[in-house]
Protein backbone atom coordinates (compact mmCIF):
# COMPACT_ATOMS: atom_id res chain seq x y z
CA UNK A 1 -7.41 1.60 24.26
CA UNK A 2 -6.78 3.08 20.13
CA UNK A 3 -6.71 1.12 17.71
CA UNK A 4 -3.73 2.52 15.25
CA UNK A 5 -3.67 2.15 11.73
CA UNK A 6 -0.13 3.16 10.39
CA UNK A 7 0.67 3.22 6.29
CA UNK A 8 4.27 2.61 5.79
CA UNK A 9 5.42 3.83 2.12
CA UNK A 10 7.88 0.91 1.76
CA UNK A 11 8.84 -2.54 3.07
CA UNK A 12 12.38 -1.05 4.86
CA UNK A 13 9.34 0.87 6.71
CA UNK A 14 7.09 -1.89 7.36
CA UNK A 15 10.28 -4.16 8.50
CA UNK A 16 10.93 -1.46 11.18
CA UNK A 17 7.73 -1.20 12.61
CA UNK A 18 6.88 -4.50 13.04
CA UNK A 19 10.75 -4.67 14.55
CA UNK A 20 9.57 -2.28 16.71
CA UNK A 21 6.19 -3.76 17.78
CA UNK A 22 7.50 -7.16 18.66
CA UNK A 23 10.25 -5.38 20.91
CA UNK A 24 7.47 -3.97 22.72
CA UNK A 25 5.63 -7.22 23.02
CA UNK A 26 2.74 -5.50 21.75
CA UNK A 27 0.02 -7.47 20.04
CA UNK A 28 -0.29 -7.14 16.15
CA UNK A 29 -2.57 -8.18 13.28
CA UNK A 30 -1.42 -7.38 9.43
CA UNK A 31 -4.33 -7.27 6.54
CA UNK A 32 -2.81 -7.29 2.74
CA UNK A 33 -4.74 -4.63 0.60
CA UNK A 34 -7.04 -6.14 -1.58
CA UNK A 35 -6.98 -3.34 -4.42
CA UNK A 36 -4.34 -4.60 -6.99
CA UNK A 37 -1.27 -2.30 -6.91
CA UNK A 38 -0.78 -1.58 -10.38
CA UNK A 39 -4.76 -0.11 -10.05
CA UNK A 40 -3.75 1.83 -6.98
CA UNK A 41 -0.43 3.44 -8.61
CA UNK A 42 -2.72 4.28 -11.55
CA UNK A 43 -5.09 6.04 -9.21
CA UNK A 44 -2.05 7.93 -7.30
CA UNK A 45 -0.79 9.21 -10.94
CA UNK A 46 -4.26 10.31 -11.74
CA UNK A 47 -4.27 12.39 -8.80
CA UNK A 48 -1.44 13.86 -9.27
CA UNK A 49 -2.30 14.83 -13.19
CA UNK A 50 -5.44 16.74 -11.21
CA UNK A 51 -3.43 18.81 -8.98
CA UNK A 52 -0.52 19.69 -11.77
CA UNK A 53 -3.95 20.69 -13.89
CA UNK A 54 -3.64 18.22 -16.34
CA UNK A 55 -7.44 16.97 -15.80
CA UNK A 56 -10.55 17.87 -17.74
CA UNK A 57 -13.45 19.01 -15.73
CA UNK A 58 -17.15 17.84 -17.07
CA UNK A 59 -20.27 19.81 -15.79
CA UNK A 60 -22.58 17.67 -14.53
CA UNK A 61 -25.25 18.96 -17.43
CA UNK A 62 -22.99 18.07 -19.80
CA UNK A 63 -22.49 14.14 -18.84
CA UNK A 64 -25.27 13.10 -21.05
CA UNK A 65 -24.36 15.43 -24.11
């Protein structure tokens, strides 16, 4: 058998797929994140400051400078 790991963007999300798991009688486990969520939406806005080009890029033989 797979093992499936699905990431649901919301709780209306997770509600329905665990809805939808217990209709099926299928066995479940659920693991909280342990990365605190005000860290992880600071990461996500990061991320998207790199791709809109808002980032400064270092060269490596500059770190130490």
């Amino acid at each position: 058998m797979e093992t499936l790991i699905i990431h649901p963007k919301n709780k209306e999300q997770l509600a329905a797929i665990k809805a939808f798991v217990k209709a099926l009688k299928i066995d479940f486990t659920t693991k909280k994140s342990t990365y605190n969520p005000e860290f992880v939406a600071k990461i996500k806005r990061s991320e998207a400051q790199m791709k809109e080009g808002k980032g400064v890029k270092i060269a490596i033989e500059d770190l130490w400078k």
